[in-house]
N, C-alpha and C. Protein backbone atom coordinates (compact mmCIF):
# COMPACT_ATOMS: atom_id res chain seq x y z
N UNK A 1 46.51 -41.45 -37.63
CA UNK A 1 47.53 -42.43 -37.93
C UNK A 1 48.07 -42.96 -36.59
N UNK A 2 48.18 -44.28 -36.39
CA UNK A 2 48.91 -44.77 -35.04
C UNK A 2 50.19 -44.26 -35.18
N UNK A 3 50.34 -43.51 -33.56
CA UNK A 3 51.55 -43.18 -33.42
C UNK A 3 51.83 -43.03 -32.09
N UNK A 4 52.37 -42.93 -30.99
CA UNK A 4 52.48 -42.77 -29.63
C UNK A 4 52.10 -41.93 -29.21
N UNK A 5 52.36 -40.78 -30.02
CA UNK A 5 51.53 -39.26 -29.74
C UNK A 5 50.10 -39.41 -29.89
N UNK A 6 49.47 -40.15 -30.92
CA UNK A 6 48.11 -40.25 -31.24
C UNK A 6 47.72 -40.80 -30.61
N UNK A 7 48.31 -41.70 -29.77
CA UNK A 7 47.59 -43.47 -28.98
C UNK A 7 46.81 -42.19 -27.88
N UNK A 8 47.25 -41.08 -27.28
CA UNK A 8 47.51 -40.21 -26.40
C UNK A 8 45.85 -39.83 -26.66
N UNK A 9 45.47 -39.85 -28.05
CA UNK A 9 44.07 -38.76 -28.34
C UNK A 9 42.91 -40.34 -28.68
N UNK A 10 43.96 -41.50 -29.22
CA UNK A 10 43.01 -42.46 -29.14
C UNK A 10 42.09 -42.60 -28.07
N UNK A 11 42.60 -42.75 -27.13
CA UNK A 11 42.36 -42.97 -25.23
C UNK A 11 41.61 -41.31 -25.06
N UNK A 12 41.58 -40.50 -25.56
CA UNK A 12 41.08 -39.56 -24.85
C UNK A 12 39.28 -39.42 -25.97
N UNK A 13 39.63 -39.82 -27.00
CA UNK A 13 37.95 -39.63 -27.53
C UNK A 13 37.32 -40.98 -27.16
N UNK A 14 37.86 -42.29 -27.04
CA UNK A 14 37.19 -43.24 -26.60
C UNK A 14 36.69 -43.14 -24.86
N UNK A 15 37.59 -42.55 -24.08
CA UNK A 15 37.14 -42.20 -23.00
C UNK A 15 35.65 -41.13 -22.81
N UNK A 16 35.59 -40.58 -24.29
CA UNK A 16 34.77 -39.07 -23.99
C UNK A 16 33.72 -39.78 -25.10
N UNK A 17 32.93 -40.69 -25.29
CA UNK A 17 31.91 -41.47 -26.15
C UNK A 17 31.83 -41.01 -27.24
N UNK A 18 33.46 -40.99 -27.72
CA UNK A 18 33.38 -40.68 -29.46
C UNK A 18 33.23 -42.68 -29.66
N UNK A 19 33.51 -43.26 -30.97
CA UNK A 19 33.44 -44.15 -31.40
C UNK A 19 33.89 -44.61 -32.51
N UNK A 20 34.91 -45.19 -33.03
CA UNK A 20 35.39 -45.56 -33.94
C UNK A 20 34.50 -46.12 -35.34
N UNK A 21 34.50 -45.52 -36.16
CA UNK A 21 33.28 -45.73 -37.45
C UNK A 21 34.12 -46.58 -38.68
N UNK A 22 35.78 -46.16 -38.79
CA UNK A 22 36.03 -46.76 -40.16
C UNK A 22 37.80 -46.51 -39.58
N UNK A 23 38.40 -47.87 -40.36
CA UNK A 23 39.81 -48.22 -39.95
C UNK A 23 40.59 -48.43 -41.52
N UNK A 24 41.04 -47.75 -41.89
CA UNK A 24 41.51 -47.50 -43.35
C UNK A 24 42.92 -47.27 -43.51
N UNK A 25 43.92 -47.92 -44.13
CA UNK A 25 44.91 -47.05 -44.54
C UNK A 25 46.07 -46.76 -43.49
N UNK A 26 45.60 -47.67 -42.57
CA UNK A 26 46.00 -47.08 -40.86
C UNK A 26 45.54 -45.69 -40.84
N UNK A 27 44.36 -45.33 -41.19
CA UNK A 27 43.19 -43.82 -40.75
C UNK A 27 42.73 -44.93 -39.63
N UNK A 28 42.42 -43.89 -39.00
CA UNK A 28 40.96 -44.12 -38.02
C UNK A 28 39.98 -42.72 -37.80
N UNK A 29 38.50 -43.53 -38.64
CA UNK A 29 37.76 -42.10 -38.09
C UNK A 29 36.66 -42.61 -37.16
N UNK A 30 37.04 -41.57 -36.39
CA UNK A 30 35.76 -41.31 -34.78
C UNK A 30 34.14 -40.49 -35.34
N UNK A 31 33.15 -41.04 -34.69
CA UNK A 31 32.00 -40.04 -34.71
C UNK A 31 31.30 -39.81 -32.91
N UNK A 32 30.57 -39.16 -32.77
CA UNK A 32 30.34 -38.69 -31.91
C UNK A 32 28.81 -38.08 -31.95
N UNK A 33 28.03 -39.21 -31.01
CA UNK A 33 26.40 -38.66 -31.06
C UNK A 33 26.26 -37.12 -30.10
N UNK A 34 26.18 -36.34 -31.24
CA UNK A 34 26.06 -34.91 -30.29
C UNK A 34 24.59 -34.81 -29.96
N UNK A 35 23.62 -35.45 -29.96
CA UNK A 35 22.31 -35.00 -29.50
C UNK A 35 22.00 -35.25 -28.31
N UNK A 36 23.33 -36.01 -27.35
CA UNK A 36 23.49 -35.77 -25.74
C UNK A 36 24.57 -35.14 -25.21
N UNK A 37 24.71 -34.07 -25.64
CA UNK A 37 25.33 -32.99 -24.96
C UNK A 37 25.27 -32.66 -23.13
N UNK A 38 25.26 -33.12 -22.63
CA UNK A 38 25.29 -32.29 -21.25
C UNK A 38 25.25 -30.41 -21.17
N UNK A 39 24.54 -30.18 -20.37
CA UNK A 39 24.74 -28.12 -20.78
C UNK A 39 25.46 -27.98 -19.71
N UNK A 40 25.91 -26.93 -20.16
CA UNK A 40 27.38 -26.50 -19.41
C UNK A 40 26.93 -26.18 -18.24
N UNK A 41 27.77 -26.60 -16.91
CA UNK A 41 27.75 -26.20 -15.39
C UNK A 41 27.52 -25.13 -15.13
N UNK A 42 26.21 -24.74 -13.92
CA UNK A 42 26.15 -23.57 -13.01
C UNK A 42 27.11 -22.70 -13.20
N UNK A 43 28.22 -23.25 -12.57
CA UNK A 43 29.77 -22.39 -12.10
C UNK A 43 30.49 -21.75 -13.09
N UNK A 44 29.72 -22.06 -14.41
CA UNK A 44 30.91 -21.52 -15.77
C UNK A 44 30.17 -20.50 -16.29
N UNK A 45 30.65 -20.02 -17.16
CA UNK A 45 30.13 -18.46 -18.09
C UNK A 45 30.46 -18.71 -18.93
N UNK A 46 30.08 -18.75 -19.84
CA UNK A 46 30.38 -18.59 -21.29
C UNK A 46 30.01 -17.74 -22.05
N UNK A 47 31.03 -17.14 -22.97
CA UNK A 47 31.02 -15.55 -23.27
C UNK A 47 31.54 -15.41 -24.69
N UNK A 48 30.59 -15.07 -25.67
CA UNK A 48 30.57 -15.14 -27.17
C UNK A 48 31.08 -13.92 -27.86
N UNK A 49 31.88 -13.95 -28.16
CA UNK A 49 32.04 -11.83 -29.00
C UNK A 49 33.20 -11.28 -27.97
């Protein structure tokens, strides 16, 4: 829903190649092609369990 707080996450998935799919109701829904993932950096660990 537009709101000042939201404008905040608007700007942050359009920055990160989500994409706006459908504008409803004042909804907005985002999608996001995950089959270009980047793999996570050298420098990080990631640790499951």
């Amino acid at each position: 829903m537009p709101t000042d707080r939201n404008r905040m996450m608007l700007v942050s998935f359009r920055f990160n190649g989500f994409e706006e799919i459908s504008r409803e109701d004042g909804l907005v829904r985002f999608a996001a092609d995950l089959s270009s993932i980047p793999p996570d950096p050298a420098y990080l660990d990631v640790l499951a369990g």
